[in-house]
N, C-alpha and C. Protein backbone atom coordinates (compact mmCIF):
# COMPACT_ATOMS: atom_id res chain seq x y z
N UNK A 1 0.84 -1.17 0.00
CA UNK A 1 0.00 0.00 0.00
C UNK A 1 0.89 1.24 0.00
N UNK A 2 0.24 2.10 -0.97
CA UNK A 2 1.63 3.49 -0.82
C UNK A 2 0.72 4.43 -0.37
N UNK A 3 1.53 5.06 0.38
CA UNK A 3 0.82 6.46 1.76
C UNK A 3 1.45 7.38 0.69
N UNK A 4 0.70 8.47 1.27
CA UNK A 4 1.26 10.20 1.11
C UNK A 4 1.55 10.82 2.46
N UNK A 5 2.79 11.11 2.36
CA UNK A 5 2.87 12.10 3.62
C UNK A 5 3.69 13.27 3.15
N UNK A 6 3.14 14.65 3.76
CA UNK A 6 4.16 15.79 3.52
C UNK A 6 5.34 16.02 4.44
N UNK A 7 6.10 16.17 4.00
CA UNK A 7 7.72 16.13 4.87
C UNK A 7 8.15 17.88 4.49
N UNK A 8 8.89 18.33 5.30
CA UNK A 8 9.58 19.77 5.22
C UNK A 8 11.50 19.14 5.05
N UNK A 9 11.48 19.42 4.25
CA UNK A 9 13.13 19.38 4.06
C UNK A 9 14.10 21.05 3.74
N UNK A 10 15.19 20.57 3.91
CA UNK A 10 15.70 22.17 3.66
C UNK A 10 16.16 21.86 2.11
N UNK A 11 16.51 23.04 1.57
CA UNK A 11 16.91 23.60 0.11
C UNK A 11 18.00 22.29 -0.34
N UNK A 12 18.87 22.26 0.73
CA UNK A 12 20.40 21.39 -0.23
C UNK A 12 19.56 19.68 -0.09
N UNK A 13 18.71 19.39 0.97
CA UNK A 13 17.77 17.98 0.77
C UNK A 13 17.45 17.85 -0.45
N UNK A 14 16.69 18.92 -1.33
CA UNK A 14 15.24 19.11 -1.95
C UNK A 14 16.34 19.18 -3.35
N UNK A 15 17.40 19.76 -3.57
CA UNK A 15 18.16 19.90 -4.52
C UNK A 15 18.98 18.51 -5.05
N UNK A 16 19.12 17.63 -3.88
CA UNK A 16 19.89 16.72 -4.35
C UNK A 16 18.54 15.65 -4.47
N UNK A 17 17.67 15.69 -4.10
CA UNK A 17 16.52 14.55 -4.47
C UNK A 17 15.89 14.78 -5.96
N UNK A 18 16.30 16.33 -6.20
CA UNK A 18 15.68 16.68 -7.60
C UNK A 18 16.50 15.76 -8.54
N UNK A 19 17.86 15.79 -8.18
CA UNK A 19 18.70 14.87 -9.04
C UNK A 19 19.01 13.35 -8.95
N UNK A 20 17.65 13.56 -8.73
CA UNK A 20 17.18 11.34 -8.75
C UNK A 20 17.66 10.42 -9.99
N UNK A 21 17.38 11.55 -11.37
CA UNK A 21 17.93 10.86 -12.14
C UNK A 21 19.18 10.40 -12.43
N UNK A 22 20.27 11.40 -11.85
CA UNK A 22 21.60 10.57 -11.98
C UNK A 22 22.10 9.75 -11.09
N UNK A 23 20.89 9.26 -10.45
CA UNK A 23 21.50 8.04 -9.39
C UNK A 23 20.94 7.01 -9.62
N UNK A 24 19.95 6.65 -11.13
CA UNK A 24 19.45 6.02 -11.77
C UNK A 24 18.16 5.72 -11.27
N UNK A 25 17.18 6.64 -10.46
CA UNK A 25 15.81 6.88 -9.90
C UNK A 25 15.24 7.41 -10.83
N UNK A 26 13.12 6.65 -11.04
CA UNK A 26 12.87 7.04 -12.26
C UNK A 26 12.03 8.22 -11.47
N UNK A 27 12.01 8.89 -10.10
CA UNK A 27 11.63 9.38 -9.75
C UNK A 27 12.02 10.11 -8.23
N UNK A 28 11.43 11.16 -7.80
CA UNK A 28 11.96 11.45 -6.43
C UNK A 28 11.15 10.18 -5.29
N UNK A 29 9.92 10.19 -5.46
CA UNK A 29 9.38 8.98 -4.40
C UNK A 29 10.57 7.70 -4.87
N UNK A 30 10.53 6.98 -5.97
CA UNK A 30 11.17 6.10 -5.74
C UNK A 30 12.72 6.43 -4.81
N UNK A 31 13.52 7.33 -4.92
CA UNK A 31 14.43 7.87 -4.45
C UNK A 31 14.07 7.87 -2.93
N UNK A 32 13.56 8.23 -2.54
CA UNK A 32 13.12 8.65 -0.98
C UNK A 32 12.82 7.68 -0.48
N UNK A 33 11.97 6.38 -1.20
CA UNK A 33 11.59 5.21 -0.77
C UNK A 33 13.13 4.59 -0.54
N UNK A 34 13.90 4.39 -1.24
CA UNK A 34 15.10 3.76 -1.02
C UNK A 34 16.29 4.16 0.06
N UNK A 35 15.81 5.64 -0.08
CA UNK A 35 16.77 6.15 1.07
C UNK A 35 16.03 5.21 2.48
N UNK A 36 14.98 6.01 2.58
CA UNK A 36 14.06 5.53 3.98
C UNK A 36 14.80 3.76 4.47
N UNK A 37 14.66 2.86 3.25
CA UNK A 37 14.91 1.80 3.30
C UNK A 37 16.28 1.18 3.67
N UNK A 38 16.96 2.29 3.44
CA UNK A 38 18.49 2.17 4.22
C UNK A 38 18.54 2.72 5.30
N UNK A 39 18.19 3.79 5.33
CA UNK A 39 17.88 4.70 6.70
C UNK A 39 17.74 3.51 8.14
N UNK A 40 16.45 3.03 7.70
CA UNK A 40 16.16 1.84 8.29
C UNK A 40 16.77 0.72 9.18
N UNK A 41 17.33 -0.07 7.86
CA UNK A 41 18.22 -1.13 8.04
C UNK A 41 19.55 -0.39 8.80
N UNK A 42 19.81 0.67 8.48
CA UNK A 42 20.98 1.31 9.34
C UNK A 42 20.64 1.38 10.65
N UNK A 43 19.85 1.95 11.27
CA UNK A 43 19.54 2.32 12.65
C UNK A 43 18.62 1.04 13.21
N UNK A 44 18.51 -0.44 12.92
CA UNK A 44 18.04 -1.69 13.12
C UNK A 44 19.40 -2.25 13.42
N UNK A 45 20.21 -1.96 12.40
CA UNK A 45 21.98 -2.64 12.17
C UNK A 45 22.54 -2.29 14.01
N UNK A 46 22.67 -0.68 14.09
CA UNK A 46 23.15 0.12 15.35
C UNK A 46 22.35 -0.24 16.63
N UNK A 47 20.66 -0.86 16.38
CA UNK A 47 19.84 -0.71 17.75
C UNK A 47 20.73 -2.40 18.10
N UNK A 48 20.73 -3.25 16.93
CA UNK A 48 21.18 -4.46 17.40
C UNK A 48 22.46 -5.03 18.11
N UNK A 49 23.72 -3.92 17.45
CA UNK A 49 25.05 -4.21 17.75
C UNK A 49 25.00 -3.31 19.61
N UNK A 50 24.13 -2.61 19.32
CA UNK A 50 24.14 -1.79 20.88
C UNK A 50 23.59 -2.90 21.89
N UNK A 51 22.52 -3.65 21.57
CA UNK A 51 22.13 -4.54 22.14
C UNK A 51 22.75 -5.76 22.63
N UNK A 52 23.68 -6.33 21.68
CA UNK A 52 24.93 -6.91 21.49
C UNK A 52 25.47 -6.65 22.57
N UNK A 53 26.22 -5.40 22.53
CA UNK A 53 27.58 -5.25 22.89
C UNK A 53 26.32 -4.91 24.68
N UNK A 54 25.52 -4.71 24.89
CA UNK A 54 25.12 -4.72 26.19
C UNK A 54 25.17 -6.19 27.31
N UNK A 55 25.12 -6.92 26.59
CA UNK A 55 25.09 -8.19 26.19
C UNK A 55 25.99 -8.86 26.77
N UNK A 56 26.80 -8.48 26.01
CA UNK A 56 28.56 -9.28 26.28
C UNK A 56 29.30 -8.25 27.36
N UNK A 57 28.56 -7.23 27.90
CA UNK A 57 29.09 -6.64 29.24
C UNK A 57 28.43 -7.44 30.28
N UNK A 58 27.32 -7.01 30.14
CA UNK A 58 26.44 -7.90 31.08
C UNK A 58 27.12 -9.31 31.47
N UNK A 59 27.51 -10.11 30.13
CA UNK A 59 28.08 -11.63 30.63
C UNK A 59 29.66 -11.26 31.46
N UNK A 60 30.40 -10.41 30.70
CA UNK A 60 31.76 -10.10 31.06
C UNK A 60 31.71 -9.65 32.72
N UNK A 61 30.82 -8.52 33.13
CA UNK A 61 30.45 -8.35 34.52
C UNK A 61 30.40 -9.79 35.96
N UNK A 62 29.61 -10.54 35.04
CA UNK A 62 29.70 -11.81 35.62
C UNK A 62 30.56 -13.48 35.86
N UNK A 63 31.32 -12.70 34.97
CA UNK A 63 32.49 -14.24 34.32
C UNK A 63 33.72 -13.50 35.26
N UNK A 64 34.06 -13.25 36.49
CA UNK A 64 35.15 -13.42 37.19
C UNK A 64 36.41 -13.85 36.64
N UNK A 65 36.52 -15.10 35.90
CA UNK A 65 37.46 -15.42 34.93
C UNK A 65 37.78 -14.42 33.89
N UNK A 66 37.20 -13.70 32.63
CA UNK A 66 37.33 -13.17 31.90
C UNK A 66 38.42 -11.66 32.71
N UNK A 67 37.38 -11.21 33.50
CA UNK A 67 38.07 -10.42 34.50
C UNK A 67 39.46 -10.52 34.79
N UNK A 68 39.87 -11.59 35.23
CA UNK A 68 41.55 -12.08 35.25
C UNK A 68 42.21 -12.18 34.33
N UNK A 69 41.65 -12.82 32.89
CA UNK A 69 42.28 -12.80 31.32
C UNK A 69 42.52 -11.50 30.82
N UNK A 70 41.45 -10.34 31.28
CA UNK A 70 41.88 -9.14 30.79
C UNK A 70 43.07 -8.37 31.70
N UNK A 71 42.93 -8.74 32.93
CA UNK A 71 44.07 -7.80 33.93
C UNK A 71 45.39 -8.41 33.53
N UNK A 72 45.31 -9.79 33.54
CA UNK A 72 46.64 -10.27 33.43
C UNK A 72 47.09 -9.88 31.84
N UNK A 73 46.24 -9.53 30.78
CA UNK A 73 46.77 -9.25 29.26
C UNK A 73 47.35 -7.48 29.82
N UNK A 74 46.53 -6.88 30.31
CA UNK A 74 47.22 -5.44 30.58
C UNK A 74 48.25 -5.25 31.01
N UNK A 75 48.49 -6.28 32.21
CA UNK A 75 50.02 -6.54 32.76
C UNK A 75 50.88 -6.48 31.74
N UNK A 76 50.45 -7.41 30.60
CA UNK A 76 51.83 -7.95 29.63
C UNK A 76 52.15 -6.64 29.19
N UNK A 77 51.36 -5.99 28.49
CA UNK A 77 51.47 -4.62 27.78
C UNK A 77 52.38 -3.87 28.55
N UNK A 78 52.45 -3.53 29.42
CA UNK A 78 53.06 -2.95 30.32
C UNK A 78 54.41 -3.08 30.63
């Protein structure tokens, strides 16, 4: 199903969407649809690796062991 919605963009947005065609868009919606669609997958990509990496603190907090593998690697450095 395709919606209409009005969006406010500024001048240098509105200028580079005009030039849909040299990015091989047969249109500005199709253009905007594709951005959105990366837009997307980008900030899904970032909510997940954040989630991730909450993750593997959470376990690291609790693994006492890991704790010792990292102090004793800092030692070496040193």
């Amino acid at each position: 199903m395709v919606m209409e919605r009005k969006i406010k963009i500024v001048e240098a947005q509105d200028n580079f969407v005009q030039g849909y065609a040299k990015f091989g868009f047969h249109n500005v919606d199709e253009m905007i649809g594709y951005a959105l669609d990366l837009l997307k997958q980008e900030l899904e990509t970032k909510q997940k690796l954040a989630y991730s990496a909450d993750l593997y603190a959470e376990l690291y907090e609790l693994d006492i062991e890991a704790h010792e593998w990292v102090e004793a690697a800092t030692l070496d450095v040193e």
